[in-house]
Structures are given as C-alpha cells and as structure tokens.
C-alpha atoms as a PDB file:
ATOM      1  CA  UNK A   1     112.720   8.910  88.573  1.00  0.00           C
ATOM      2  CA  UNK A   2     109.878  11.067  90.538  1.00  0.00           C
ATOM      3  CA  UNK A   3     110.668  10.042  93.835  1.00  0.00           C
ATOM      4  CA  UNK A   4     115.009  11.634  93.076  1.00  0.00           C
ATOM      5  CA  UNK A   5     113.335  14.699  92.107  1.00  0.00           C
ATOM      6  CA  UNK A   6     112.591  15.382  96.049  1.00  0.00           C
ATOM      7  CA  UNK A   7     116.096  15.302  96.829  1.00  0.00           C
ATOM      8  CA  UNK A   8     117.254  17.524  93.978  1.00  0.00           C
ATOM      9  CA  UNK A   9     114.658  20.530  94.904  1.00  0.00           C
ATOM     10  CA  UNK A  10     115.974  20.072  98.844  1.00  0.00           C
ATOM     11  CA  UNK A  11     119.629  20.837  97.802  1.00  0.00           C
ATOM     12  CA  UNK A  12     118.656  23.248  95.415  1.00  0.00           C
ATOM     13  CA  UNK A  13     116.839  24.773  98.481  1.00  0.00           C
ATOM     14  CA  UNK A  14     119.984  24.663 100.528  1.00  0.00           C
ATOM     15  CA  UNK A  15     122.275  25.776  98.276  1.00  0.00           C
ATOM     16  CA  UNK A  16     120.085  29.076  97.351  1.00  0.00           C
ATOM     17  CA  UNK A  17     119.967  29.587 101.585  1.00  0.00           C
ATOM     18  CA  UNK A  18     123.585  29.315 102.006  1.00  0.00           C
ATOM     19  CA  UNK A  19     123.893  31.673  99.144  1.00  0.00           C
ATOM     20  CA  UNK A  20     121.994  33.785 100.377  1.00  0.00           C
ATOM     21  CA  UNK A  21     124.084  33.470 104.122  1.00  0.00           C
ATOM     22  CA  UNK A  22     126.774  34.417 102.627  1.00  0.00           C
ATOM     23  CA  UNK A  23     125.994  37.298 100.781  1.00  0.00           C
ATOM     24  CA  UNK A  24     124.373  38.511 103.824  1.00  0.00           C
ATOM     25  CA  UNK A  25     127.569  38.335 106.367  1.00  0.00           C
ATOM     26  CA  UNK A  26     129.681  39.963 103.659  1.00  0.00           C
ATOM     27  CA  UNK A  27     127.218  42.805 103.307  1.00  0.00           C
ATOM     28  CA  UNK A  28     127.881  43.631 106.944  1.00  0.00           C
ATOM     29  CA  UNK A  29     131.499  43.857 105.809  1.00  0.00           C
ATOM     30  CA  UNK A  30     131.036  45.994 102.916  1.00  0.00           C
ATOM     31  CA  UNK A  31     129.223  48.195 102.890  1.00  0.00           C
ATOM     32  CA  UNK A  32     129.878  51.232 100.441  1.00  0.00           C
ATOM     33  CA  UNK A  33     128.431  52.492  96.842  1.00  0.00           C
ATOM     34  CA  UNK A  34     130.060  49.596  95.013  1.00  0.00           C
ATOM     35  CA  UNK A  35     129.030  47.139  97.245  1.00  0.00           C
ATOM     36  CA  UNK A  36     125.029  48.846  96.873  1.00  0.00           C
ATOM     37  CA  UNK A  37     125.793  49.111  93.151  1.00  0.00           C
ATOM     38  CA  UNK A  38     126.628  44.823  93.121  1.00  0.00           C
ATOM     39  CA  UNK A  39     123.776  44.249  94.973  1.00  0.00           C
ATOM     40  CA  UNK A  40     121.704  45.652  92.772  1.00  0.00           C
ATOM     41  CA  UNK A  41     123.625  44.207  89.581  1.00  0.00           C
ATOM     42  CA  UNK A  42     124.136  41.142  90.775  1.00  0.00           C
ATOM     43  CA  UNK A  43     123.445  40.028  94.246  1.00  0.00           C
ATOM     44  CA  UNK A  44     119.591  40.748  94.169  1.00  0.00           C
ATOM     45  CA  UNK A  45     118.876  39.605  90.589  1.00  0.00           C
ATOM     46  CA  UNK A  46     120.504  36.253  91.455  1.00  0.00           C
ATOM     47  CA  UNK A  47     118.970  35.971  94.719  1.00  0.00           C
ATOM     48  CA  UNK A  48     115.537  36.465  92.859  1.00  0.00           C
ATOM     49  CA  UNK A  49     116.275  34.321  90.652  1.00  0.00           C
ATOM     50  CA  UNK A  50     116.967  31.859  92.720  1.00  0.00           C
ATOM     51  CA  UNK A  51     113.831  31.616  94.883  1.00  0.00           C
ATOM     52  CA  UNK A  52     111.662  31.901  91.624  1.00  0.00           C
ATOM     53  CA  UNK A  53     113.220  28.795  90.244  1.00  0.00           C
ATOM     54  CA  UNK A  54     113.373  27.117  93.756  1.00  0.00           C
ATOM     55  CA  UNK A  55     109.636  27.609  93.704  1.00  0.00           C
ATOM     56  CA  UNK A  56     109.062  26.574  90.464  1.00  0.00           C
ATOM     57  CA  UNK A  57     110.740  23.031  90.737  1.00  0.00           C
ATOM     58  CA  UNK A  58     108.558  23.049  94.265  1.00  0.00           C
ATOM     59  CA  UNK A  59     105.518  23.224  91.614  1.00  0.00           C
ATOM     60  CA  UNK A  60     107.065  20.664  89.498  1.00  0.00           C
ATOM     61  CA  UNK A  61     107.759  18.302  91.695  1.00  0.00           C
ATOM     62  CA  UNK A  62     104.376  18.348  93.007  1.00  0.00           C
ATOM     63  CA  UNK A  63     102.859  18.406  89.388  1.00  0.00           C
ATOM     64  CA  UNK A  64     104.939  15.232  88.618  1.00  0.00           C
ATOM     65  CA  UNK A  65     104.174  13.320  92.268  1.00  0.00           C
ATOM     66  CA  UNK A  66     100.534  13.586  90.778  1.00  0.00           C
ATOM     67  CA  UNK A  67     100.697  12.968  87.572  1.00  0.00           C
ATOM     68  CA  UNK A  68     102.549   9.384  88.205  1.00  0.00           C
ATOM     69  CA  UNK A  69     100.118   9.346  90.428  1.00  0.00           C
ATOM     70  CA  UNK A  70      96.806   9.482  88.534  1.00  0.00           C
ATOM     71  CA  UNK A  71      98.684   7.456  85.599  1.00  0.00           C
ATOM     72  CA  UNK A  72      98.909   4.667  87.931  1.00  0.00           C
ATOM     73  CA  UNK A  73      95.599   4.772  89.802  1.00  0.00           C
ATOM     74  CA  UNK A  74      94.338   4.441  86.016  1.00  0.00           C
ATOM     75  CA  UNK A  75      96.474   1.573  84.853  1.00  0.00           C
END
C-alpha cells in the first residue's frame, strides 16, 4: 500500500502543474478587471491550495516510507 502512494503524489503533482499551465496561457488572453477579480477569487486560492496539499502528501508519503520502515526493521 506505501509503495502506490508514490505514484498518487506524482500525478497529483502533474495535475496541479498543468493546472497551473493553463491558467497561465489564458491569463495572457484575458486580461481585464474580471479576469484580476477571478484570480483573486478563485484562480490563486486554488492554486495555493493546491501546492499546500501537494506538499503535504510529499510529507506524508515520506512519514509513511519510514514508518513501514522502522516497523519492519523492529519485527
């Protein structure tokens, strides 16, 4: 189950980044008071979001990797 996790936080990492792409090339397209007034509603809050919990599951991952770890150096 530990060694799936891996894979999970690498999509979740590519999937915030090509997010994050796209909201980028359509800012260069848009760029007026309602697009500024999204961004800051919605875009940027998500965006944050999204590399906080990308981190996060970095951290977990990590935290479970050594915690199987040290449960099986002790068994």
């Amino acid at each position: 189950m530990i060694g799936s996790l891996a894979p999970a936080v690498t999509a979740y990492a590519e999937a915030t980044g090509a997010l994050k792409r796209s909201l980028a090339e359509t800012r260069g397209l848009w760029d007026d008071a309602a697009r500024h007034a999204f961004d800051r509603q919605h875009a940027d809050p998500i965006g944050d979001a999204a590399s906080r919990a990308e981190a996060e599951l970095r951290r977990l991952a990590e935290e479970l990797v050594s915690a199987a770890s040290l449960l099986a150096s002790s068994a």
